[in-house]
N, C-alpha and C. Protein backbone atom coordinates (compact mmCIF):
# COMPACT_ATOMS: atom_id res chain seq x y z
N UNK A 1 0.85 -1.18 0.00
CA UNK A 1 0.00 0.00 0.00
C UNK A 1 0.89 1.24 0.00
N UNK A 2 0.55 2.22 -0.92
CA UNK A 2 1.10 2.90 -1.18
C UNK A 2 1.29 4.07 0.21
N UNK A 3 2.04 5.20 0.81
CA UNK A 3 2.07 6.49 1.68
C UNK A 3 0.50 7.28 1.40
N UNK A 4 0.01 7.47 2.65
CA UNK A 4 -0.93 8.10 2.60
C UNK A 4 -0.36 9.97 2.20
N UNK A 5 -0.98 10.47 1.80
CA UNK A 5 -0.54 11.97 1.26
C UNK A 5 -1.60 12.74 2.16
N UNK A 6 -2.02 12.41 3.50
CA UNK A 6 -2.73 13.46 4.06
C UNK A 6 -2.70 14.61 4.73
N UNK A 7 -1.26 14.54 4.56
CA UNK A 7 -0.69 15.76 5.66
C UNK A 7 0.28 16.43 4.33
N UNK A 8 0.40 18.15 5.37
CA UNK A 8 1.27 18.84 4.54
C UNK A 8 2.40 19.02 4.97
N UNK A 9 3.68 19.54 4.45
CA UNK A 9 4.77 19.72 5.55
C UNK A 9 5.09 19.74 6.66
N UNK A 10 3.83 20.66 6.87
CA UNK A 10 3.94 20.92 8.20
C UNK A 10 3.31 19.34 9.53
N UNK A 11 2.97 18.82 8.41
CA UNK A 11 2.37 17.78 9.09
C UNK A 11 0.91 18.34 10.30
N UNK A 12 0.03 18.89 9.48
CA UNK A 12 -1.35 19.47 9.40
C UNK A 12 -2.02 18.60 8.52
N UNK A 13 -3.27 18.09 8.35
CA UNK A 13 -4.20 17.46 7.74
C UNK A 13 -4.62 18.21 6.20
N UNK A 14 -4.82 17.85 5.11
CA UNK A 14 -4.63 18.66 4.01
C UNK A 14 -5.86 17.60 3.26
N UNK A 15 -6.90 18.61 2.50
CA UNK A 15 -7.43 17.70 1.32
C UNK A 15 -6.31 16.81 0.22
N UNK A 16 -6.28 15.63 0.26
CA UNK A 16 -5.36 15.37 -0.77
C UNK A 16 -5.72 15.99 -2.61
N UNK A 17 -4.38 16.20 -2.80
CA UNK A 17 -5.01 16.35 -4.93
C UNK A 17 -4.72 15.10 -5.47
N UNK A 18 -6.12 14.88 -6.24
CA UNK A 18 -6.52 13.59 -6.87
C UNK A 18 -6.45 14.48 -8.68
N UNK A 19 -5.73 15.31 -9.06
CA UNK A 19 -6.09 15.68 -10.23
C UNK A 19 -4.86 14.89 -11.04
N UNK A 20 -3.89 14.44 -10.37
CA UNK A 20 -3.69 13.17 -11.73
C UNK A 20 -3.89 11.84 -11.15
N UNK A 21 -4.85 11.17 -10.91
CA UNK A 21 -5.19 9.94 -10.62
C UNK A 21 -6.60 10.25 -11.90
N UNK A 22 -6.70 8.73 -12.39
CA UNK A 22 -7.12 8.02 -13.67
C UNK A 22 -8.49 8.25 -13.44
N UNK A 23 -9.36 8.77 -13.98
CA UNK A 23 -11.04 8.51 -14.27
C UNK A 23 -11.46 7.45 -13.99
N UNK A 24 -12.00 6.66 -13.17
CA UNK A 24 -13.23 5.33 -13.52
C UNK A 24 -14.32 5.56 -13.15
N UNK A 25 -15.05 4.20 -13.38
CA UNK A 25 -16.34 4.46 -12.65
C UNK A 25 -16.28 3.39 -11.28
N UNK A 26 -16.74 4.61 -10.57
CA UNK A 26 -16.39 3.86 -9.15
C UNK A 26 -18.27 3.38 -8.59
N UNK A 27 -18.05 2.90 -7.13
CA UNK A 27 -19.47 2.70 -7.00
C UNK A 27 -19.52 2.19 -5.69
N UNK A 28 -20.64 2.48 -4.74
CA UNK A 28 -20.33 2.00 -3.26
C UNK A 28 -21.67 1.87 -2.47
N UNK A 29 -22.22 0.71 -2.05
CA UNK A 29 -22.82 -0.01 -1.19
C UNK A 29 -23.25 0.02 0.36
N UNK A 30 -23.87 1.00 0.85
CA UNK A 30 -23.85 1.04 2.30
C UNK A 30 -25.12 0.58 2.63
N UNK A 31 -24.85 -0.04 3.73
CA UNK A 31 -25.94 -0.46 4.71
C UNK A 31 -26.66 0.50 6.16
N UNK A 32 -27.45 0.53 6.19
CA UNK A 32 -27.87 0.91 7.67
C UNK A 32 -29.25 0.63 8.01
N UNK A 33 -29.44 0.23 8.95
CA UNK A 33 -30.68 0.05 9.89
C UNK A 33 -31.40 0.55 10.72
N UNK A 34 -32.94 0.60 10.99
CA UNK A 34 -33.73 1.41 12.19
C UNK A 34 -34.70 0.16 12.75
N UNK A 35 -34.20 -0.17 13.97
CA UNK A 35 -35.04 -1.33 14.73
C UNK A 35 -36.57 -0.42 15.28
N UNK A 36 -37.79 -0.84 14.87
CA UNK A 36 -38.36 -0.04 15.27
C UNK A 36 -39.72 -0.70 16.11
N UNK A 37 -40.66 -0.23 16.63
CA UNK A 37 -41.63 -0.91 17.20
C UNK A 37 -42.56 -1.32 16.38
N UNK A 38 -43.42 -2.46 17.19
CA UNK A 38 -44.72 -2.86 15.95
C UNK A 38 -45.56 -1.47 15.66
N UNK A 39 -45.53 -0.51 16.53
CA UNK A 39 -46.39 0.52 16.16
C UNK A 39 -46.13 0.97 15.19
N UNK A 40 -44.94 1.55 14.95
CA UNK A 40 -44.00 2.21 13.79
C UNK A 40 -43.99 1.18 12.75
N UNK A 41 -43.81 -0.09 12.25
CA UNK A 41 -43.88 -0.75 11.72
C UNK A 41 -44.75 -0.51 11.19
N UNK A 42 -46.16 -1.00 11.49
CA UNK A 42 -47.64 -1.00 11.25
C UNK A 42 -47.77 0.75 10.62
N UNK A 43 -47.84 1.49 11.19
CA UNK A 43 -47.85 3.08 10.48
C UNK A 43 -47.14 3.22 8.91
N UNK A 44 -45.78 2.83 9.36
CA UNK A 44 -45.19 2.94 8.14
C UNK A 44 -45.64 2.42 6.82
N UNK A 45 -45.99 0.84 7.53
CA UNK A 45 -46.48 0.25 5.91
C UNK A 45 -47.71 0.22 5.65
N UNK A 46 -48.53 1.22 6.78
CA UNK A 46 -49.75 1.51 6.73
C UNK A 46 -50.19 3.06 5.64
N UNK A 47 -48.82 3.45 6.00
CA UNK A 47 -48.88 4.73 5.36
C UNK A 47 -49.63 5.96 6.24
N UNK A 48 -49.93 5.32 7.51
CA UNK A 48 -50.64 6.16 8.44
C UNK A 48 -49.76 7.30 9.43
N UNK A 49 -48.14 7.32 9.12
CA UNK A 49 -47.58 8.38 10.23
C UNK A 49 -47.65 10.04 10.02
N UNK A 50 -48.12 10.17 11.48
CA UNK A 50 -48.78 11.54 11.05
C UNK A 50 -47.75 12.80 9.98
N UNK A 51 -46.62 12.86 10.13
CA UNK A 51 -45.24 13.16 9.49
C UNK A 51 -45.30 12.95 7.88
N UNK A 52 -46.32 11.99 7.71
CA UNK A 52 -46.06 11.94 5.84
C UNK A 52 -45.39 10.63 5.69
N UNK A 53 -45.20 10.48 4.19
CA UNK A 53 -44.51 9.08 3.89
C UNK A 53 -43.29 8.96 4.37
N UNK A 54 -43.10 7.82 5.15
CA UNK A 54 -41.89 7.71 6.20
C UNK A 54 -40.34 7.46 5.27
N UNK A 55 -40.91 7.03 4.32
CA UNK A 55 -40.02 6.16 3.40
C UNK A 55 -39.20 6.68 2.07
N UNK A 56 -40.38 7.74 1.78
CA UNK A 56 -40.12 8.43 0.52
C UNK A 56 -39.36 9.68 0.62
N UNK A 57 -39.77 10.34 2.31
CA UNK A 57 -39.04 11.53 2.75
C UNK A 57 -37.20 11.34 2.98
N UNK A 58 -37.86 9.72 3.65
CA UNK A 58 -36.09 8.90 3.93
C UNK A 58 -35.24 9.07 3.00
N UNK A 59 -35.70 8.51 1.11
CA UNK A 59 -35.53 8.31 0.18
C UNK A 59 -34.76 9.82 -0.34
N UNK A 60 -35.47 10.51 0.08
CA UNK A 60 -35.07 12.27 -0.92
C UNK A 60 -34.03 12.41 0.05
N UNK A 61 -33.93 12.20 1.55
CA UNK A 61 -32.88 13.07 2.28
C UNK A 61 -31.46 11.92 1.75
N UNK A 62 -31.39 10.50 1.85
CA UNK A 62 -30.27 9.85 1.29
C UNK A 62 -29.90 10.80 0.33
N UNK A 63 -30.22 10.97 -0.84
CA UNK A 63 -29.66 11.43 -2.04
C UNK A 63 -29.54 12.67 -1.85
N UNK A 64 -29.58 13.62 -1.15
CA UNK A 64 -29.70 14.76 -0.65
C UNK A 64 -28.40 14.98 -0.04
N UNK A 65 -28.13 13.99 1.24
CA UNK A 65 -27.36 13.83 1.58
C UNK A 65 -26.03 13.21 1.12
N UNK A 66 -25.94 12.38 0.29
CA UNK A 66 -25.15 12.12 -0.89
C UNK A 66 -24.44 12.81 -1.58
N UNK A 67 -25.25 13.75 -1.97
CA UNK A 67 -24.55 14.84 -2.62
C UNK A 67 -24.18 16.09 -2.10
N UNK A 68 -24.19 16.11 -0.89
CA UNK A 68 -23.86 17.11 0.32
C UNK A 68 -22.81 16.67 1.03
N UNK A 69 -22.53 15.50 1.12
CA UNK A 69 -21.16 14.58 1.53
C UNK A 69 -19.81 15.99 2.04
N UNK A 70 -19.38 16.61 1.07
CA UNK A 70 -18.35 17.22 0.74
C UNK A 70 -18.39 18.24 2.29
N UNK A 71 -19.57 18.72 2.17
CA UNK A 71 -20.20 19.89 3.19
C UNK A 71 -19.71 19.26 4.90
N UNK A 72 -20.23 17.92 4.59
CA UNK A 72 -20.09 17.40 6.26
C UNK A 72 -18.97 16.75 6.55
N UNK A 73 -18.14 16.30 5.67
CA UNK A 73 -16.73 15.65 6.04
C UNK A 73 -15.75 16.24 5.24
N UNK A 74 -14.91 17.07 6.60
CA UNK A 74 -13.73 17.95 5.79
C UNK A 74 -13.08 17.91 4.73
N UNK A 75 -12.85 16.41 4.71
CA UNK A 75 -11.76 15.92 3.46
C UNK A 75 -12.26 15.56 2.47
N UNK A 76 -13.52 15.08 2.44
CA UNK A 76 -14.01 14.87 0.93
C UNK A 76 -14.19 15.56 0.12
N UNK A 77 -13.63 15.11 -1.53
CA UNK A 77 -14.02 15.84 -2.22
C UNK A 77 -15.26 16.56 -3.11
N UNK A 78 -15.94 17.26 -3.26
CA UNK A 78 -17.12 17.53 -4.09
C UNK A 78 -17.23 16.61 -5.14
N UNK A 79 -18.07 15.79 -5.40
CA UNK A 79 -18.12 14.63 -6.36
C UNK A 79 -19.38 15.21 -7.28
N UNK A 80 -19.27 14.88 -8.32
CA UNK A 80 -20.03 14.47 -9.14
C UNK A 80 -20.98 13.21 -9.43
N UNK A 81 -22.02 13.29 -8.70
CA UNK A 81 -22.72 11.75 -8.88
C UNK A 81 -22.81 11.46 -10.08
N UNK A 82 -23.31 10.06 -10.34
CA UNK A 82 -24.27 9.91 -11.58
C UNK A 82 -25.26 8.98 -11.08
N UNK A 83 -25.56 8.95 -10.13
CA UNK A 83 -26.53 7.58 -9.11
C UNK A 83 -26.48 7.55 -8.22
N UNK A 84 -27.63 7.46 -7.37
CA UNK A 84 -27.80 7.50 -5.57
C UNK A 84 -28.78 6.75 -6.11
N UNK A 85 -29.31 5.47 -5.58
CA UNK A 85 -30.28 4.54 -5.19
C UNK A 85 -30.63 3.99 -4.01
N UNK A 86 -31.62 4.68 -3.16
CA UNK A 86 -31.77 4.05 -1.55
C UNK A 86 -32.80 3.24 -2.33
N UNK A 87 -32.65 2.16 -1.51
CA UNK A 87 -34.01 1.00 -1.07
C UNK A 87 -33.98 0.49 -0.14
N UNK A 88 -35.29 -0.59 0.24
CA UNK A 88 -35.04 -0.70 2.10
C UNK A 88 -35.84 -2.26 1.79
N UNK A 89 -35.97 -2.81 2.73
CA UNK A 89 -36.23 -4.27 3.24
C UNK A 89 -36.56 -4.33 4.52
N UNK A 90 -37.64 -5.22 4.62
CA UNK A 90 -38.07 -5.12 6.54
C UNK A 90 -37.37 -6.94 6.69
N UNK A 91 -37.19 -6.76 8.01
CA UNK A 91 -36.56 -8.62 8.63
C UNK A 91 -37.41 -8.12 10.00
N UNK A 92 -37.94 -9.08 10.36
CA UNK A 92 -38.64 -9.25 11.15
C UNK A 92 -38.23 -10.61 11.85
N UNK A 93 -38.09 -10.38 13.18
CA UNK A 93 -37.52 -11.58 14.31
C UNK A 93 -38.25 -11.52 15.28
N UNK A 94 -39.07 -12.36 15.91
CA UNK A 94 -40.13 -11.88 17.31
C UNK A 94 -40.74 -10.59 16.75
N UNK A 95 -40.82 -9.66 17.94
CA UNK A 95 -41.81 -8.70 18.08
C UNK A 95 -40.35 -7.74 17.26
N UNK A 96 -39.64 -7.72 16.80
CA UNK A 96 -38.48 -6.99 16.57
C UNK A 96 -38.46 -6.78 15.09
N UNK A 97 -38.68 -5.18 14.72
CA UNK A 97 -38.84 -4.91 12.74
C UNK A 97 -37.70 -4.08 12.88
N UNK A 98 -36.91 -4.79 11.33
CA UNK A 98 -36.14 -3.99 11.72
C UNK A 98 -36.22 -3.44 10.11
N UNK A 99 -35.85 -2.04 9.61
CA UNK A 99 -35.95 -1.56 8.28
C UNK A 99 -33.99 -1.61 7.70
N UNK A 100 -34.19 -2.36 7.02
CA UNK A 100 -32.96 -2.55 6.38
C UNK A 100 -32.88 -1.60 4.92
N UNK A 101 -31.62 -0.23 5.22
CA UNK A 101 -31.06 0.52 4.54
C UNK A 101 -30.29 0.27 3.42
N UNK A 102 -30.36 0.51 2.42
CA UNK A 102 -29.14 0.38 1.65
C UNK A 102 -29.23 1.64 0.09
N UNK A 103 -27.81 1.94 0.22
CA UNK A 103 -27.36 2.77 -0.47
C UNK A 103 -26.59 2.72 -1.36
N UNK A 104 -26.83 2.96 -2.75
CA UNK A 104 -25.93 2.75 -4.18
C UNK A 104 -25.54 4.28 -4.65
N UNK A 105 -24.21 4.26 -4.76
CA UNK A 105 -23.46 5.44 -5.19
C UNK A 105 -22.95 5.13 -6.28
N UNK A 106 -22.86 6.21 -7.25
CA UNK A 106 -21.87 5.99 -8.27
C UNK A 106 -21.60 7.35 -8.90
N UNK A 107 -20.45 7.23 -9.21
CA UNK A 107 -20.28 8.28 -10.16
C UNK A 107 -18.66 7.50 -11.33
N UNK A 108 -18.47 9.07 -12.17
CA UNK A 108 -16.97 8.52 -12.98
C UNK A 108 -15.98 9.67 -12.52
N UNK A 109 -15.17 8.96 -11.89
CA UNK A 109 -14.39 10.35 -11.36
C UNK A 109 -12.59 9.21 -10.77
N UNK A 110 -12.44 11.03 -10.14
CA UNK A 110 -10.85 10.72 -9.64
C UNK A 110 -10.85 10.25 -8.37
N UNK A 111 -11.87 9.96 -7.69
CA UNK A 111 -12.16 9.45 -5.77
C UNK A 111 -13.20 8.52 -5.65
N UNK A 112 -13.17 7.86 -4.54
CA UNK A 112 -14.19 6.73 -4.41
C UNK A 112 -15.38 7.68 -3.67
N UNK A 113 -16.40 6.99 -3.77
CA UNK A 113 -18.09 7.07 -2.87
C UNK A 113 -18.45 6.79 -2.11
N UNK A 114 -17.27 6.12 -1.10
CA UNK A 114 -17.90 5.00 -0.11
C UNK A 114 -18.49 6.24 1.03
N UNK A 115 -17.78 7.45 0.88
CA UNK A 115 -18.15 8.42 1.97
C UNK A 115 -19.90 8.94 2.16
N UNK A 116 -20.35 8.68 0.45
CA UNK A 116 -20.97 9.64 -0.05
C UNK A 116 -22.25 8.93 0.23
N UNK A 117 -22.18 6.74 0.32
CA UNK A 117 -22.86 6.19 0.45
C UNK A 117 -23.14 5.92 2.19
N UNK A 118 -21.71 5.99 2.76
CA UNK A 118 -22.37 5.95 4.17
C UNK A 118 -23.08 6.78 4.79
N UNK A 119 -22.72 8.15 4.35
CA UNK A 119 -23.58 9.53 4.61
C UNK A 119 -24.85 9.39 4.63
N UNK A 120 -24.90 9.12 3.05
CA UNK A 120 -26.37 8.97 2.43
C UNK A 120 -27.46 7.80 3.37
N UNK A 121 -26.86 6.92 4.00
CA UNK A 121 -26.96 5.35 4.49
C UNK A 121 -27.68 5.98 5.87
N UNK A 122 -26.65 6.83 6.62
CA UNK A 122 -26.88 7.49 7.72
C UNK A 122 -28.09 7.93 7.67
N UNK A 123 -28.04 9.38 6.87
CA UNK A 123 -29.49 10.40 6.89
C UNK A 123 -30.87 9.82 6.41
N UNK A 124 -30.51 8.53 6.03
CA UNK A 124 -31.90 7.93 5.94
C UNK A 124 -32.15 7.44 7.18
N UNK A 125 -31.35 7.00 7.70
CA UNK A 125 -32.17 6.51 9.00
C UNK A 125 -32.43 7.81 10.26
N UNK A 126 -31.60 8.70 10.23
CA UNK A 126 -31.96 9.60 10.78
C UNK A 126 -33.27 10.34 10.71
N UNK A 127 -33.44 10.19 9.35
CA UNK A 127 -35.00 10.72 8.82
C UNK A 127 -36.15 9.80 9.32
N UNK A 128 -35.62 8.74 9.23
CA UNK A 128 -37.21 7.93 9.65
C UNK A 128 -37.02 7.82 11.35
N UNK A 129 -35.82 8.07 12.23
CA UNK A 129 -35.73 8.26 13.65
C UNK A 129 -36.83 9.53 13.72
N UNK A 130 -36.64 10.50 12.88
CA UNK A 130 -36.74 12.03 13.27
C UNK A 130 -38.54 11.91 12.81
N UNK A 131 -39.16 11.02 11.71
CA UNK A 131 -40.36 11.01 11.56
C UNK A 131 -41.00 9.99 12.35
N UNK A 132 -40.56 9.25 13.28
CA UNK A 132 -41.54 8.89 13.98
C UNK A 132 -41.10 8.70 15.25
N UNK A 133 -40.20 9.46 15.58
CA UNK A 133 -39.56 9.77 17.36
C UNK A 133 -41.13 10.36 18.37
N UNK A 134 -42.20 11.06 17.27
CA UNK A 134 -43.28 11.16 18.36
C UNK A 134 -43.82 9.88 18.37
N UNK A 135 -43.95 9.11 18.29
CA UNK A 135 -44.16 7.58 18.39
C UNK A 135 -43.92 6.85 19.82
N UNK A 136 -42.62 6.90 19.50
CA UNK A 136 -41.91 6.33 19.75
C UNK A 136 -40.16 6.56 20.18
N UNK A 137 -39.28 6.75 21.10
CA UNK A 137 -38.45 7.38 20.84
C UNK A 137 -36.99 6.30 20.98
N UNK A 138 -37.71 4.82 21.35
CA UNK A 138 -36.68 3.83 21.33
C UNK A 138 -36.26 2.90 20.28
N UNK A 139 -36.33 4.01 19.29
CA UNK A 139 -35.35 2.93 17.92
C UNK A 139 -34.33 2.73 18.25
N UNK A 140 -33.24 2.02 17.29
CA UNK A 140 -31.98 1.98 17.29
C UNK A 140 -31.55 2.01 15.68
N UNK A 141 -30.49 2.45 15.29
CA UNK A 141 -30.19 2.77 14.06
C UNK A 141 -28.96 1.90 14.50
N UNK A 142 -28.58 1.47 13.15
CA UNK A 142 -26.99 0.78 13.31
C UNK A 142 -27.24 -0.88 13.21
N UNK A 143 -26.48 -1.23 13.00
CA UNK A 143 -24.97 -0.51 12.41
C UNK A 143 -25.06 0.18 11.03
N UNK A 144 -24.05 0.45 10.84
CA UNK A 144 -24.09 1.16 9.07
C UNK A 144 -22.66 1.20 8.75
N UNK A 145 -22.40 0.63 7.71
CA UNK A 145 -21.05 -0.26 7.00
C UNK A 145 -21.01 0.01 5.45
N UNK A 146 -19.80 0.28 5.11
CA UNK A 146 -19.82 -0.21 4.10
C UNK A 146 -20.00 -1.46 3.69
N UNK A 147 -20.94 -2.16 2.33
CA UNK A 147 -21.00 -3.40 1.73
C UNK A 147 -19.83 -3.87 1.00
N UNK A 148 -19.95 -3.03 -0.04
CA UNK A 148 -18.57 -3.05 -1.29
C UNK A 148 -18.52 -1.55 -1.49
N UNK A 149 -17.40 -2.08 -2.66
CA UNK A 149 -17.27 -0.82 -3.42
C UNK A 149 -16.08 -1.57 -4.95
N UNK A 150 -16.42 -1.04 -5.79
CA UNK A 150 -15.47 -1.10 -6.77
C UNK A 150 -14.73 0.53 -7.57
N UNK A 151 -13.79 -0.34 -8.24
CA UNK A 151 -12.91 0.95 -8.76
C UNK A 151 -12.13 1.28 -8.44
N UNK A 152 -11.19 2.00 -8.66
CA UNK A 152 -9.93 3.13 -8.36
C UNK A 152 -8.94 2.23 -8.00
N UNK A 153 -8.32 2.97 -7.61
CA UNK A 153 -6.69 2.13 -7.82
C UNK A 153 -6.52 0.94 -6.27
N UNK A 154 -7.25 1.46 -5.60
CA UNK A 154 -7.48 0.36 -4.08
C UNK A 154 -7.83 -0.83 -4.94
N UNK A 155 -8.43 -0.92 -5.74
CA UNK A 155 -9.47 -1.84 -6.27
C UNK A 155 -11.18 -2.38 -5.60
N UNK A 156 -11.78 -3.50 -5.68
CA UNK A 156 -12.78 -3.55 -5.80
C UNK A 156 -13.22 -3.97 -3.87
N UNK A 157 -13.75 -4.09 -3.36
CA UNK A 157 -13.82 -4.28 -2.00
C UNK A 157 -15.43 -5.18 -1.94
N UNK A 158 -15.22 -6.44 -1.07
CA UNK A 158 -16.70 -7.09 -1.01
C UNK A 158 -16.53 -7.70 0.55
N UNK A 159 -17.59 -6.98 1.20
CA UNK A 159 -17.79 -7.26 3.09
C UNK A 159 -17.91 -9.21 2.62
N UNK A 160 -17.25 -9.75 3.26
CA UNK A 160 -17.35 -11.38 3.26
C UNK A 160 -18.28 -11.38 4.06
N UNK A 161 -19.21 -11.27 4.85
CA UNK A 161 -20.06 -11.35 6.09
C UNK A 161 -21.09 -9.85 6.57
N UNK A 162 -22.20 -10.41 6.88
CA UNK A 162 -23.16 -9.17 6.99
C UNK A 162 -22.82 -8.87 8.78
N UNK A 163 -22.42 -7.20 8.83
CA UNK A 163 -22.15 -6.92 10.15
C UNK A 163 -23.27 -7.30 11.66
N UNK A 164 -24.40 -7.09 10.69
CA UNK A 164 -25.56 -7.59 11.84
C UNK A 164 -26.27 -8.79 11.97
């Protein structure tokens, strides 16, 4: 593995320059979760929470957040998307729902997405904490991981095992 380039002389923290590293198309996979009650459950896929569609609001802030990446973590660079795809999945164990997150990034550029997808991974679940916390205020969000990612000169990355 090559020297990280994150520091400057002075040995201070520095955006790295990616302006001669190679174009690809990169792409990145995050996971995250909101364990929530049967009440919240039932609302959600009832379509009944007083807040509006729990799912679709989730949906706009991921990609929202995605492309705001740059804003909330010092070092990243402003990316150019070409794709944000949230979708979700319920698993259900006992009395226990849990809404399973996931986030597809992509763009063609000089830096990877994985930042852009955990972000994105995050503020969805934050959104559906924040739309039905009058509910309810004992969710749990988490974990939230990267899945994969392919591209760039690291190369391609695949989680052997699901964190939860």
């Amino acid at each position: 593995m090559s020297s990280f380039t994150h520091f400057n002389e002075q040995g201070r923290a520095k955006m790295v320059d990616i302006s001669e590293k190679n174009e690809t198309v990169r792409t990145a996979l995050a996971k995250s979760s909101v364990e929530v009650s049967a009440e919240i459950y039932t609302k959600i896929k009832e379509g009944s929470m007083g807040k509006g569609d729990v799912l679709g609001v989730a949906q706009v802030a991921g990609v929202m957040a995605a492309k705001r990446t740059a804003d909330w973590i010092p070092m990243c660079h402003p990316l150019a998307l070409t794709g944000v795809d949230v979708t979700f999945d319920w698993s259900t164990k006992d009395d226990n729902h849990k809404l399973n997150i996931y986030v597809k990034v992509k763009t063609k550029g000089s830096t990877g997405v994985e930042m852009e997808a955990l972000t994105a991974a995050s503020a969805v679940a934050l959104t559906v904490y924040d739309m039905c916390k009058a509910v309810d205020k004992g969710m749990v969000i988490g974990p939230t991981y990267l899945v994969e990612k392919t591209g760039g000169k690291s190369g391609d990355f695949k989680r052997e095992k699901s964190v939860d």
